[in-house]
N, C-alpha and C. Protein backbone atom coordinates (compact mmCIF):
# COMPACT_ATOMS: atom_id res chain seq x y z
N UNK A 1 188.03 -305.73 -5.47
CA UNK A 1 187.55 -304.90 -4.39
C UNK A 1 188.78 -304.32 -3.70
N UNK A 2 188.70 -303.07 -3.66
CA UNK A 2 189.91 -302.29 -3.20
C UNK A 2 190.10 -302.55 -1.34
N UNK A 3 190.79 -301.69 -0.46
CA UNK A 3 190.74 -301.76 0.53
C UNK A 3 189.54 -300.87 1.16
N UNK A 4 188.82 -299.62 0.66
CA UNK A 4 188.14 -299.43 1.14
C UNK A 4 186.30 -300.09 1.13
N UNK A 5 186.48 -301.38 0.21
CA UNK A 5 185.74 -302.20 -0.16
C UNK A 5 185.63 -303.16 0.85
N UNK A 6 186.69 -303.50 0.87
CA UNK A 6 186.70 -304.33 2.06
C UNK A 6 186.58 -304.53 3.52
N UNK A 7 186.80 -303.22 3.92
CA UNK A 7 186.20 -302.36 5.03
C UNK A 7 185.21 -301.87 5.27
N UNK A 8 184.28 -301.48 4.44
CA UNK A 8 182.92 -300.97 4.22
C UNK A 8 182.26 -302.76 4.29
N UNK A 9 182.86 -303.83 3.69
CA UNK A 9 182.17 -305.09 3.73
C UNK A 9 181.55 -305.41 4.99
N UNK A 10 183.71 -305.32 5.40
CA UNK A 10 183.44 -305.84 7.34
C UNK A 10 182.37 -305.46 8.18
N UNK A 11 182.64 -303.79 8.15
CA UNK A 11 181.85 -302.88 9.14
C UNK A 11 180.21 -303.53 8.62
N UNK A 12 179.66 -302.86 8.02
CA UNK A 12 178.34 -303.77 7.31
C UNK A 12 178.03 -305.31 7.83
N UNK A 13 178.84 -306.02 7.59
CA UNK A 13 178.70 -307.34 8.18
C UNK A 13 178.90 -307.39 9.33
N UNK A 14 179.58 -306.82 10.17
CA UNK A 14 179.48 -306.98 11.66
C UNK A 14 178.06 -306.03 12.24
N UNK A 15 177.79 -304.97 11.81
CA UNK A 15 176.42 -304.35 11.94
C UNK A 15 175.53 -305.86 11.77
N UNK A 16 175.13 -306.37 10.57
CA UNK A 16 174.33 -307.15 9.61
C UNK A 16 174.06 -308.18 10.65
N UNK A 17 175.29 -308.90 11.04
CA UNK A 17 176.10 -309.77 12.41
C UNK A 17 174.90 -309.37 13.42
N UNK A 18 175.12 -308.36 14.23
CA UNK A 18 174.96 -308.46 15.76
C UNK A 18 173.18 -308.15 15.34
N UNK A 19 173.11 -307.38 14.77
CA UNK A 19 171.13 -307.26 14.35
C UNK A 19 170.80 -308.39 14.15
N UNK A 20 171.22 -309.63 13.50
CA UNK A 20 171.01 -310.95 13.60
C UNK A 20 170.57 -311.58 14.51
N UNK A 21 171.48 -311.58 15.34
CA UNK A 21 172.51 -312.61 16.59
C UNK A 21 170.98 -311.75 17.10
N UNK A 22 170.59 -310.74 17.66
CA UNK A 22 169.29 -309.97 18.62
C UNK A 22 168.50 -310.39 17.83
N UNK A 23 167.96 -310.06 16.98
CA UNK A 23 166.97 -310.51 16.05
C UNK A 23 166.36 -311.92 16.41
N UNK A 24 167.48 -313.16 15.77
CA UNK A 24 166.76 -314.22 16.23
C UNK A 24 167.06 -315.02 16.98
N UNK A 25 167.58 -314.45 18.03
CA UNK A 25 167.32 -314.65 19.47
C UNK A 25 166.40 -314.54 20.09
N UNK A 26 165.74 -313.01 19.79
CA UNK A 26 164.47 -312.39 20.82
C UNK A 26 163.45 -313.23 19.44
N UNK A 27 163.18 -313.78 18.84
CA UNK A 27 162.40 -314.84 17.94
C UNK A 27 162.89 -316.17 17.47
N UNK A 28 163.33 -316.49 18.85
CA UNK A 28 163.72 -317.96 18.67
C UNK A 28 164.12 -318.64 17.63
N UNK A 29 164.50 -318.01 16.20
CA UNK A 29 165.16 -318.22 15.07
C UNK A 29 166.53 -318.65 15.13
N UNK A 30 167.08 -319.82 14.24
CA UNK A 30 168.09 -320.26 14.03
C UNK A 30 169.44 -319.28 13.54
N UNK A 31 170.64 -319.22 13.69
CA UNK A 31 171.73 -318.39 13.74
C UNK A 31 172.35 -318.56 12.44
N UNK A 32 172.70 -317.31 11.90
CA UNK A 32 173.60 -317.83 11.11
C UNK A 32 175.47 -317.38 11.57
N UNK A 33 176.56 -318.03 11.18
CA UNK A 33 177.87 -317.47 11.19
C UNK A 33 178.23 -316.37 10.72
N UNK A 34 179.04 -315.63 11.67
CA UNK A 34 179.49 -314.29 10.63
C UNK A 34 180.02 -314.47 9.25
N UNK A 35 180.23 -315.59 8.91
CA UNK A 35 181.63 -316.02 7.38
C UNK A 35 180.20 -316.51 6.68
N UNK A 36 178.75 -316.04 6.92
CA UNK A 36 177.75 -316.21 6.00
C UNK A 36 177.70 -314.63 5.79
N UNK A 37 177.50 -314.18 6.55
CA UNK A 37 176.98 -312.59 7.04
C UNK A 37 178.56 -311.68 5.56
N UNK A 38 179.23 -312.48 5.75
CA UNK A 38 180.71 -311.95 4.82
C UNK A 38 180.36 -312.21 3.84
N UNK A 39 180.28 -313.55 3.19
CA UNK A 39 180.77 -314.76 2.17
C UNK A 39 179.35 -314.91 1.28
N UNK A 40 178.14 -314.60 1.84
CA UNK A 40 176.73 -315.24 1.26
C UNK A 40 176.41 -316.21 2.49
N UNK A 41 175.43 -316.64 2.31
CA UNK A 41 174.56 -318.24 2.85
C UNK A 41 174.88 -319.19 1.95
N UNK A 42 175.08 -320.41 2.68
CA UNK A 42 176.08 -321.83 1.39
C UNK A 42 174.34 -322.58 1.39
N UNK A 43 174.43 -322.99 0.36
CA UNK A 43 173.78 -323.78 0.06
C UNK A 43 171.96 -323.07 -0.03
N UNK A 44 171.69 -321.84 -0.69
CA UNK A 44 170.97 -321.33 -0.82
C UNK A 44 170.47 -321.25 -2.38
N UNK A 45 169.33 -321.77 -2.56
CA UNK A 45 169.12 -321.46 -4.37
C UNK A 45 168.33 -320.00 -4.25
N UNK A 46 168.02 -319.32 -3.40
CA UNK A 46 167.59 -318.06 -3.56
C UNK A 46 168.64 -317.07 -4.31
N UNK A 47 168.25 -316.25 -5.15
CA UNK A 47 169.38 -316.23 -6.60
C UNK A 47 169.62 -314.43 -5.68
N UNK A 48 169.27 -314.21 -4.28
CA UNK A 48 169.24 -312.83 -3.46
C UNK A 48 170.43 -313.08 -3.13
N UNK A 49 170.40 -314.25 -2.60
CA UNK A 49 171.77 -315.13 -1.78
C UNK A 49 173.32 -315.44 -2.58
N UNK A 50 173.27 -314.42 -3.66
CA UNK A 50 174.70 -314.55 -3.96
C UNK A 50 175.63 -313.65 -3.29
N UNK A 51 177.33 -314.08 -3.74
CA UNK A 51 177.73 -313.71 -2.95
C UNK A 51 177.41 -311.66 -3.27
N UNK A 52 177.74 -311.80 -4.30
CA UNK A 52 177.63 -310.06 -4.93
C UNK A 52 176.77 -309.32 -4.23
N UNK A 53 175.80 -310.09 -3.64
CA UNK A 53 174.55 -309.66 -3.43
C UNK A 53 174.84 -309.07 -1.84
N UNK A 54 175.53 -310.04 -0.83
CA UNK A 54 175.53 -309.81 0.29
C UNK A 54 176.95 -308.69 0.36
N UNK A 55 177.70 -308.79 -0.16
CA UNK A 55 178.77 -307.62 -0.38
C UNK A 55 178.19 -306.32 -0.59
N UNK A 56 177.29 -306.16 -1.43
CA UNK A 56 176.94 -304.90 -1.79
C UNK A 56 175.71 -304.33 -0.45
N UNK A 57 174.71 -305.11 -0.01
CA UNK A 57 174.38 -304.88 1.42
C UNK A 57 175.62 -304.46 1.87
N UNK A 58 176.32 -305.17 2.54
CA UNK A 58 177.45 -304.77 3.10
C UNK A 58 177.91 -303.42 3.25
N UNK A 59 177.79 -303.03 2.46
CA UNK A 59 179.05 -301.83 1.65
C UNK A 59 178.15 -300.57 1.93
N UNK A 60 176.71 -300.95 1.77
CA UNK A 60 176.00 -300.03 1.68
C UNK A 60 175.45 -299.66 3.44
N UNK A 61 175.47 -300.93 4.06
CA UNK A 61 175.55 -300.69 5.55
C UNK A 61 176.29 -300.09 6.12
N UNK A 62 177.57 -300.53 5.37
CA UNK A 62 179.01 -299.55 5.96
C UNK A 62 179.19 -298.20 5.79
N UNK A 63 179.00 -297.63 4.71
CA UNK A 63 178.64 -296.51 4.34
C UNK A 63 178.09 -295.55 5.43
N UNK A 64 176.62 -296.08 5.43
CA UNK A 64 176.08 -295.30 6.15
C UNK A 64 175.96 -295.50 7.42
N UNK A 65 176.52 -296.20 8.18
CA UNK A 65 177.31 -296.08 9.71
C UNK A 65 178.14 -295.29 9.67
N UNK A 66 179.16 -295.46 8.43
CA UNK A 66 180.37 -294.29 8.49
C UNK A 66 179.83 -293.23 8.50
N UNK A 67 178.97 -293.03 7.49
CA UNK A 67 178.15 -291.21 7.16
C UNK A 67 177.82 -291.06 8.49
N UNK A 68 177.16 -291.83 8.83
CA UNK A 68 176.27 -291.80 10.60
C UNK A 68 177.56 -291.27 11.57
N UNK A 69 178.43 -291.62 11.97
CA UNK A 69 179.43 -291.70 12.48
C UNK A 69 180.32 -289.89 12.49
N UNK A 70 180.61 -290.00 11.05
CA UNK A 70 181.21 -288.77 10.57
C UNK A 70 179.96 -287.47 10.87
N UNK A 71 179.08 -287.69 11.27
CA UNK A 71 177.79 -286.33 10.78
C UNK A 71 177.77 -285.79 12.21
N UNK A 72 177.92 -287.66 13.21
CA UNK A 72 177.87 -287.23 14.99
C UNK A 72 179.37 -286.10 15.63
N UNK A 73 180.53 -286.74 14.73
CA UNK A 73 181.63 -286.14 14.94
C UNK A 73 181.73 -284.73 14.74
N UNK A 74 181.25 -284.26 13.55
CA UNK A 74 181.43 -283.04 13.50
C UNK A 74 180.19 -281.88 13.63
């Protein structure tokens, strides 16, 4: 994963992150860590829950915040 891979991860996961953190809060749901929100969920046999799986969410969140971002700018 190049550097702009890895940046598109972050951004995505910190989006992924704070919709969480509101999410199940306002539904009394249990939290997960951002280094799940990065890395996968540990100890998950759901075969959704790999790591590949949550990277590519990621990437694809990031994306389109950036697109979002870039469309408001100009």
């Amino acid at each position: 994963m190049g550097i702009g891979g890895v940046i598109l991860n972050f951004i995505g996961a910190v989006i992924r992150w704070v919709y969480g953190i509101i999410w199940r809060t306002f539904f009394n749901k249990s939290k997960f860590t951002f280094n799940e929100y990065v890395n996968g969920f540990r100890n998950s046999d759901d075969t959704f829950d790999e790591i590949i799986a949550h990277q590519f969410n990621n990437k694809i969140i990031g994306a389109i915040f950036i697109g979002i971002i870039i469309s408001i700018l100009t």
